[in-house]
PDB file of N, CA and C in Angstrom:
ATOM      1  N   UNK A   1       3.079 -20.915   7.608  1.00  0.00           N
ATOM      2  CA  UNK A   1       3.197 -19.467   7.643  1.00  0.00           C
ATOM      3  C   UNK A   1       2.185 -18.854   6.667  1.00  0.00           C
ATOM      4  N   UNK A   2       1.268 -17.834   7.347  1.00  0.00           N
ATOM      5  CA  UNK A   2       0.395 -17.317   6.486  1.00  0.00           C
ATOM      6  C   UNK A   2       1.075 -16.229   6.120  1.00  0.00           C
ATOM      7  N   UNK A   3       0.394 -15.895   3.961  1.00  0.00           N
ATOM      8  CA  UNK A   3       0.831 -14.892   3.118  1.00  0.00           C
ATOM      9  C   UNK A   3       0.296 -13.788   3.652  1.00  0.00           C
ATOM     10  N   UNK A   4       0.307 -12.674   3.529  1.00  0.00           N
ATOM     11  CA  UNK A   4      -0.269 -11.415   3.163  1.00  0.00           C
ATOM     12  C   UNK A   4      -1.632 -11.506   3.079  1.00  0.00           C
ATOM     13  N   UNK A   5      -2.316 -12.421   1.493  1.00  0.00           N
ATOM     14  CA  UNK A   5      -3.438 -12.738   0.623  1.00  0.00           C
ATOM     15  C   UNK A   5      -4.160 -13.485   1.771  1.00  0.00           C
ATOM     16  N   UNK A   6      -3.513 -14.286   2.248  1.00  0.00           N
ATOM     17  CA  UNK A   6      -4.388 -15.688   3.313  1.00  0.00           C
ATOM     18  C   UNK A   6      -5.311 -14.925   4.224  1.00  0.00           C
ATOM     19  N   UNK A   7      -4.050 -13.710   5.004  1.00  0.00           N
ATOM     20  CA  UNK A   7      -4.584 -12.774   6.180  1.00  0.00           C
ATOM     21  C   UNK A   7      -6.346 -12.011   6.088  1.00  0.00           C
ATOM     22  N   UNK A   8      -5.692 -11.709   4.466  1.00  0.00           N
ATOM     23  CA  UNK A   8      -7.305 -11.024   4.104  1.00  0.00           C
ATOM     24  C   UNK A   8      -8.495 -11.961   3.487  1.00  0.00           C
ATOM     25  N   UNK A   9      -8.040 -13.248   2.957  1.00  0.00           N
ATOM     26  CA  UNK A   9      -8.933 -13.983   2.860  1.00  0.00           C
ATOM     27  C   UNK A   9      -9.640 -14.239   3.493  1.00  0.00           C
ATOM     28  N   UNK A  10      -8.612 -14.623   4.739  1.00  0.00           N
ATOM     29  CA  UNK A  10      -9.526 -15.116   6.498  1.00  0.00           C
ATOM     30  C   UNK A  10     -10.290 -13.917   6.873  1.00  0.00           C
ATOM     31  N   UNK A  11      -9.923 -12.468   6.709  1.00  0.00           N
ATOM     32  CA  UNK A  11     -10.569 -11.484   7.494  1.00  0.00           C
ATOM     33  C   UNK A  11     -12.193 -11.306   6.353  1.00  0.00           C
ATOM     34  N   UNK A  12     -12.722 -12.024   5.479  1.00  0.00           N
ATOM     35  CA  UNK A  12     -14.113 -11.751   4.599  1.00  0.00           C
ATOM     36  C   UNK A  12     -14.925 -12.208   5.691  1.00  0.00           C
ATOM     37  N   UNK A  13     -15.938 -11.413   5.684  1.00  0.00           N
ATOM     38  CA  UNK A  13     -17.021 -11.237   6.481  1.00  0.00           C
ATOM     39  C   UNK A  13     -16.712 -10.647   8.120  1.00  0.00           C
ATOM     40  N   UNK A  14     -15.527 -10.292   8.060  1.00  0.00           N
ATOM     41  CA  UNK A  14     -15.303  -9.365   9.282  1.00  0.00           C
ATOM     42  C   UNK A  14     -14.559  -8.006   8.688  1.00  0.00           C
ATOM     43  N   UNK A  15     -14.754  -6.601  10.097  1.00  0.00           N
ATOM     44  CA  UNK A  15     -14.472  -5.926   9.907  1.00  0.00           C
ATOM     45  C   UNK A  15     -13.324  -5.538   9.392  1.00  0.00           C
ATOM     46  N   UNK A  16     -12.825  -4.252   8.252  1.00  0.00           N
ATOM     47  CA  UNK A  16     -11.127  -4.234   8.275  1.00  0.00           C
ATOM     48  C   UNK A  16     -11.340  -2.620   8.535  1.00  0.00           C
ATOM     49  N   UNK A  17      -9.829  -2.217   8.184  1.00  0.00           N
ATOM     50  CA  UNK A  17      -9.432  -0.778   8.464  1.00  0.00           C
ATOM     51  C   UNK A  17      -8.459  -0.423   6.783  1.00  0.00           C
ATOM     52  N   UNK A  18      -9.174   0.142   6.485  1.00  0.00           N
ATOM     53  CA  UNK A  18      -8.412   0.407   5.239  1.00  0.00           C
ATOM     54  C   UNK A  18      -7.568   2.130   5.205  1.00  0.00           C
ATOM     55  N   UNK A  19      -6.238   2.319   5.030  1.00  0.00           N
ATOM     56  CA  UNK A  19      -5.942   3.341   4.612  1.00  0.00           C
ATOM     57  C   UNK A  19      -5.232   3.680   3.825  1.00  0.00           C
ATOM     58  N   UNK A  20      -6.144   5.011   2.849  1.00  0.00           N
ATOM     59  CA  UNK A  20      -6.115   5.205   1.745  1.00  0.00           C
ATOM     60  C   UNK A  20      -4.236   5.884   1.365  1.00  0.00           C
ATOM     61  N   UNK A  21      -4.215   6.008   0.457  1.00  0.00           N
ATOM     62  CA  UNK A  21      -2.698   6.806   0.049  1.00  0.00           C
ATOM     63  C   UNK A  21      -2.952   8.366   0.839  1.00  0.00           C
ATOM     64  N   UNK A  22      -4.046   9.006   0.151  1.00  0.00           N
ATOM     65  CA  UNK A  22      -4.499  10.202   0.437  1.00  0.00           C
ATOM     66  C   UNK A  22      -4.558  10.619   2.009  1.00  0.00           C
ATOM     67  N   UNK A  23      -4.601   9.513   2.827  1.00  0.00           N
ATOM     68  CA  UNK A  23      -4.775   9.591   4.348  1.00  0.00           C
ATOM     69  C   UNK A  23      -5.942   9.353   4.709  1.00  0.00           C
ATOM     70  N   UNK A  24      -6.657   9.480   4.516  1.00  0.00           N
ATOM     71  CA  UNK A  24      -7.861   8.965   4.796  1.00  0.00           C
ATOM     72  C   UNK A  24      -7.953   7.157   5.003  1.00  0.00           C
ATOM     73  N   UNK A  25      -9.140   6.955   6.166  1.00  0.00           N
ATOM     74  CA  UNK A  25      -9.427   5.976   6.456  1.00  0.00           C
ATOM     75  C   UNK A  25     -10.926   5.188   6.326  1.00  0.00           C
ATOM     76  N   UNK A  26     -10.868   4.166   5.681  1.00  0.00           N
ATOM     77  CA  UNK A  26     -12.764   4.006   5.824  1.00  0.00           C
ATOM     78  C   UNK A  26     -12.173   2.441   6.519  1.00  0.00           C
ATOM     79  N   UNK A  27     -13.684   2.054   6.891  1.00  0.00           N
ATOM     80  CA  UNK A  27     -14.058   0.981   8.076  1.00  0.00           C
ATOM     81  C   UNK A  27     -15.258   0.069   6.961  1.00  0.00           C
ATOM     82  N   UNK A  28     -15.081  -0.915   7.400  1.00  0.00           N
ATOM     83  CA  UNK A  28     -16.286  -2.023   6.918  1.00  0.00           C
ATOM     84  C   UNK A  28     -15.969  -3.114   6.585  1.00  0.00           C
ATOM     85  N   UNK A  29     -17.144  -4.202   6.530  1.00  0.00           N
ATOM     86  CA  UNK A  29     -17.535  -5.290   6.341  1.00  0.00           C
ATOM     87  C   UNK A  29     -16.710  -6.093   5.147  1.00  0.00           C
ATOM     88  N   UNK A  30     -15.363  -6.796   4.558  1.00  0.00           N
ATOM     89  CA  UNK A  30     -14.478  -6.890   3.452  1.00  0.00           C
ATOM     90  C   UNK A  30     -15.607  -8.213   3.552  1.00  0.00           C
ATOM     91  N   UNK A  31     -16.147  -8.007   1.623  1.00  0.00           N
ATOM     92  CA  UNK A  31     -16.823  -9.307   1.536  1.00  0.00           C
ATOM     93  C   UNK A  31     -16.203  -9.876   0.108  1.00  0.00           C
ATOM     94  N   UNK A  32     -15.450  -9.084  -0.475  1.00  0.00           N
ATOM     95  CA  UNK A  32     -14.724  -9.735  -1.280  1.00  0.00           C
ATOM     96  C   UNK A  32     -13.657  -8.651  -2.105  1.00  0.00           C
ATOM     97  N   UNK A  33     -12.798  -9.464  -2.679  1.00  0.00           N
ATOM     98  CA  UNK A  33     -11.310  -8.700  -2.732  1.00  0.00           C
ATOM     99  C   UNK A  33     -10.618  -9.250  -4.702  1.00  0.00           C
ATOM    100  N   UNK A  34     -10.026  -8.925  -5.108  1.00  0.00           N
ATOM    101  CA  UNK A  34      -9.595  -9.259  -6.302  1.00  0.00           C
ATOM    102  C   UNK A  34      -8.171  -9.272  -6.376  1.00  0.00           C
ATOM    103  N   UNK A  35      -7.262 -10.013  -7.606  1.00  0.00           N
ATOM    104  CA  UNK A  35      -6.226  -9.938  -7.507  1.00  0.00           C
ATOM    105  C   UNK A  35      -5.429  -7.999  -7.329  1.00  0.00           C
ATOM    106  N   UNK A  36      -5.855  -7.493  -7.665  1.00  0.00           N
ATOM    107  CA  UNK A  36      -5.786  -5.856  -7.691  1.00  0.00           C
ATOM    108  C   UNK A  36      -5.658  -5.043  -5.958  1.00  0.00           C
ATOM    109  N   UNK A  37      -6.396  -6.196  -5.124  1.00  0.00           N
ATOM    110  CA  UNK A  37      -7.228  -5.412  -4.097  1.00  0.00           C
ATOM    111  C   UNK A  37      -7.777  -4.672  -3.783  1.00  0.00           C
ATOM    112  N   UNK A  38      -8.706  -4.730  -5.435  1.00  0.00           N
ATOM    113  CA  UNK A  38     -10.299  -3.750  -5.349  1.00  0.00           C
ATOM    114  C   UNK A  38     -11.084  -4.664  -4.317  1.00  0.00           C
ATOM    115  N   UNK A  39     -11.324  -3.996  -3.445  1.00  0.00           N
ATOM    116  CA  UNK A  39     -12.031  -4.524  -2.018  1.00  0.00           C
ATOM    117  C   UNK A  39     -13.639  -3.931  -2.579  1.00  0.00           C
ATOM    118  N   UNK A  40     -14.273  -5.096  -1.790  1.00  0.00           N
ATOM    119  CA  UNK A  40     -15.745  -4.604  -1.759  1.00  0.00           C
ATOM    120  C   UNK A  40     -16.364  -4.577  -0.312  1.00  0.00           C
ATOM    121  N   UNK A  41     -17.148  -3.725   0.133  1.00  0.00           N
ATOM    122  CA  UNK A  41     -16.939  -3.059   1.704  1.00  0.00           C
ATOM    123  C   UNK A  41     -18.752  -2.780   2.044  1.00  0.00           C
ATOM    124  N   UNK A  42     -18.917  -3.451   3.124  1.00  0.00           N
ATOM    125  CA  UNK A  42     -20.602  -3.162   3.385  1.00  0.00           C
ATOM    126  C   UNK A  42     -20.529  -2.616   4.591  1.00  0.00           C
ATOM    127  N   UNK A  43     -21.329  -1.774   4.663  1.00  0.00           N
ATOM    128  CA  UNK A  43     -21.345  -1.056   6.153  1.00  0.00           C
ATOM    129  C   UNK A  43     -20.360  -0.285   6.201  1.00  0.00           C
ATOM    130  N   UNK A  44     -19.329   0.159   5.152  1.00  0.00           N
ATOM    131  CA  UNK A  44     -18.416   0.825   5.222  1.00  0.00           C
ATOM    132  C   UNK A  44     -19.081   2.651   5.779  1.00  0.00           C
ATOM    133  N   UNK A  45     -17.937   2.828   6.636  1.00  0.00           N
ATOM    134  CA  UNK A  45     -18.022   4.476   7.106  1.00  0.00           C
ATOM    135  C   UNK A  45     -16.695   4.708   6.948  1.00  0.00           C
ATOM    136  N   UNK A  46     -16.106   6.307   6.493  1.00  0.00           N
ATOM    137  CA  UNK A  46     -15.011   6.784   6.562  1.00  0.00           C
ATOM    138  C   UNK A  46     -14.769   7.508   7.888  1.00  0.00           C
ATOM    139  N   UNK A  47     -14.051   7.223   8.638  1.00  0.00           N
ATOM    140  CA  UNK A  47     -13.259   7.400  10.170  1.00  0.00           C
ATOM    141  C   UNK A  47     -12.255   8.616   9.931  1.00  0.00           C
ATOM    142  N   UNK A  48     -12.649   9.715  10.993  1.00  0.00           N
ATOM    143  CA  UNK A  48     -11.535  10.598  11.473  1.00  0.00           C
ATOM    144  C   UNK A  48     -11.764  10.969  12.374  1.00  0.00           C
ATOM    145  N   UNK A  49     -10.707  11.447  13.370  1.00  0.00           N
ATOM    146  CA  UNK A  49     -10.995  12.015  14.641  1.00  0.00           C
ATOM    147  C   UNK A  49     -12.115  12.272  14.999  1.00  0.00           C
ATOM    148  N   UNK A  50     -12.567  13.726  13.896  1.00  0.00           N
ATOM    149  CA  UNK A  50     -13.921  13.964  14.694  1.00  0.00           C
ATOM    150  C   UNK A  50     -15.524  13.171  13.966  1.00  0.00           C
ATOM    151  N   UNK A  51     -15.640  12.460  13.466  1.00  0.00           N
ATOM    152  CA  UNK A  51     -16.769  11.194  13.399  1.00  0.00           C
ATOM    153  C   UNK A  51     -16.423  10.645  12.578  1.00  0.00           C
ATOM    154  N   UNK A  52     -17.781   9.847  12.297  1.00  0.00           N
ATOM    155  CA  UNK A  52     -17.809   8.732  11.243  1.00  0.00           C
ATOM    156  C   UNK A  52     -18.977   9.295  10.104  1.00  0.00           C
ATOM    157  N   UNK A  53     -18.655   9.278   9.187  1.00  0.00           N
ATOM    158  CA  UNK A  53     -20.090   8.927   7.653  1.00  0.00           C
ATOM    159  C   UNK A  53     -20.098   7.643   7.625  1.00  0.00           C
ATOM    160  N   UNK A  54     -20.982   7.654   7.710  1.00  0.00           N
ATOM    161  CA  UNK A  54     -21.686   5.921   7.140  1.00  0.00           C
ATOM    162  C   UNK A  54     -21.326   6.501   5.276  1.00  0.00           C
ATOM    163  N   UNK A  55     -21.224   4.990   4.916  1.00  0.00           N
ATOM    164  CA  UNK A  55     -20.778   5.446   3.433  1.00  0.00           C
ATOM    165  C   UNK A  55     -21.623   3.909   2.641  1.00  0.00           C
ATOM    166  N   UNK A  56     -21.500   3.092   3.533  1.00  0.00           N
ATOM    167  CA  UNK A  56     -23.353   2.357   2.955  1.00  0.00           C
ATOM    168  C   UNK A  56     -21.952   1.141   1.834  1.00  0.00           C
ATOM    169  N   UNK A  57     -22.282   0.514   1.030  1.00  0.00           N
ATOM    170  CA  UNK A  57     -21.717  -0.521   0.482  1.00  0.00           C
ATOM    171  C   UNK A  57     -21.136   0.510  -0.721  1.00  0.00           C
ATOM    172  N   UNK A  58     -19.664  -0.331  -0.702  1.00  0.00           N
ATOM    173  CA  UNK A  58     -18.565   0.460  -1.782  1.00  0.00           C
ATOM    174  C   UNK A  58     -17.638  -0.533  -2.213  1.00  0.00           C
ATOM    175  N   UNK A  59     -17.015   0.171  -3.179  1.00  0.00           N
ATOM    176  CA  UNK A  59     -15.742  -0.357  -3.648  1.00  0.00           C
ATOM    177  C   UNK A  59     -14.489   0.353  -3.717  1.00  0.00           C
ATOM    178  N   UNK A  60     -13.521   0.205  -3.363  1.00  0.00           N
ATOM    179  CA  UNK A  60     -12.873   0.814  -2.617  1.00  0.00           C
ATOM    180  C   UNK A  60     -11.342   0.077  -3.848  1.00  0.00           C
ATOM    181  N   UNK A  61     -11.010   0.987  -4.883  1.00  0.00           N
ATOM    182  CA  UNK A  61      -9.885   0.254  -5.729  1.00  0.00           C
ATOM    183  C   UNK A  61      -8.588   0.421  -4.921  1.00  0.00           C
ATOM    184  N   UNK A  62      -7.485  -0.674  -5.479  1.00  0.00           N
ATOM    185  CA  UNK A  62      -6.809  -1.423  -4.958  1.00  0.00           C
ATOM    186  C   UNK A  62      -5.735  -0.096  -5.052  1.00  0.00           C
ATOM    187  N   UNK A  63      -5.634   0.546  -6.357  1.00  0.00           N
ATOM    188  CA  UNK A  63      -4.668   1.447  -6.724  1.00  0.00           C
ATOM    189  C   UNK A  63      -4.689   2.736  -5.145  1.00  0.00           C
ATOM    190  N   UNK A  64      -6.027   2.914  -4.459  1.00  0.00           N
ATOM    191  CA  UNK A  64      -5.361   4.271  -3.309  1.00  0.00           C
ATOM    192  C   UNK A  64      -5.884   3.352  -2.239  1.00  0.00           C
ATOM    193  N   UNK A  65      -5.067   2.063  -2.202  1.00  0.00           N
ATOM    194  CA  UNK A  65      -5.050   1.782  -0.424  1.00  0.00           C
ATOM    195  C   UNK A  65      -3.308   1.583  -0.789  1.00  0.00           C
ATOM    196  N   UNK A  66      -3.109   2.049   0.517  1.00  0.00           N
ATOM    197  CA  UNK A  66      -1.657   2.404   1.294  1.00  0.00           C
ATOM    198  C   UNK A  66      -1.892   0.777   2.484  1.00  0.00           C
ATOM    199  N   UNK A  67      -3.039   0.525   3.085  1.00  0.00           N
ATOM    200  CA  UNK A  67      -2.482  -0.494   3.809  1.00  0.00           C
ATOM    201  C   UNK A  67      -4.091  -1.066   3.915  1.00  0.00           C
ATOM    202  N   UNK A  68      -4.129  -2.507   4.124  1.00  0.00           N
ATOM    203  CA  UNK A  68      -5.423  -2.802   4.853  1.00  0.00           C
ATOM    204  C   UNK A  68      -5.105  -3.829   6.383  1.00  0.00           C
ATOM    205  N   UNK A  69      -5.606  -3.288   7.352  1.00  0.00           N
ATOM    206  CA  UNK A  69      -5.836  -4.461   8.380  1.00  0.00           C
ATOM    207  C   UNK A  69      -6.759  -4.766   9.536  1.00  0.00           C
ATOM    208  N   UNK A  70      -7.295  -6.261   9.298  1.00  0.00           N
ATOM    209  CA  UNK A  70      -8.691  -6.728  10.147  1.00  0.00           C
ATOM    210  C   UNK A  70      -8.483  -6.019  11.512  1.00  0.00           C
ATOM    211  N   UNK A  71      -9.148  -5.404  12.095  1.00  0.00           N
ATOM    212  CA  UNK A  71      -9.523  -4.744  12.473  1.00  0.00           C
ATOM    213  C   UNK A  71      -9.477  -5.196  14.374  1.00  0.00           C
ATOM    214  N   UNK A  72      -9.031  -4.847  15.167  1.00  0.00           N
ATOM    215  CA  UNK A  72      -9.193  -5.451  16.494  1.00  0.00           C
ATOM    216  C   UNK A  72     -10.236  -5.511  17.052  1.00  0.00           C
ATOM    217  N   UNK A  73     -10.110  -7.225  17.607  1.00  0.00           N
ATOM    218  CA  UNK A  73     -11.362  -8.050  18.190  1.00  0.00           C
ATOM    219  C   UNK A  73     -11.749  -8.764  17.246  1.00  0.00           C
ATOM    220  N   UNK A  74     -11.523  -9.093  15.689  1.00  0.00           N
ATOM    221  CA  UNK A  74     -12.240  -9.932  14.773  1.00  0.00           C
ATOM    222  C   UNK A  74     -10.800 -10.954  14.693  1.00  0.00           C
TER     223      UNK A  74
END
């Protein structure tokens, strides 16, 4: 039975869906993660209805994500 931790281990180098506390959502590349789940994100864009920003490589702290998950089709 995979943890929680395993799920996102397996998902590095594929896309995830991160959403924030605030509501907001960004998209990108999870290439590495910390005990905290300060995520680090390439190709990341923030997603809403009406488009996308490219938001280019980030870090994204662990304290305002509300949820993360790999993303469908990866």
């Amino acid at each position: 039975m995979e943890r929680p931790i395993d799920v996102l281990n397996n998902a590095k180098g594929k896309r995830v869906l991160i959403k924030l506390k605030k509501g907001g959502e960004i998209s990108g590349i999870l290439q590495a993660m910390d005990l905290h789940l300060n995520m680090w994100l390439e190709s990341a864009e923030q997603v809403s209805d009406e488009d996308k920003v490219k938001l280019g490589t980030i870090l994204v702290r662990g304290d305002n994500i509300l949820y993360v998950s790999p993303e469908k089709g990866d």
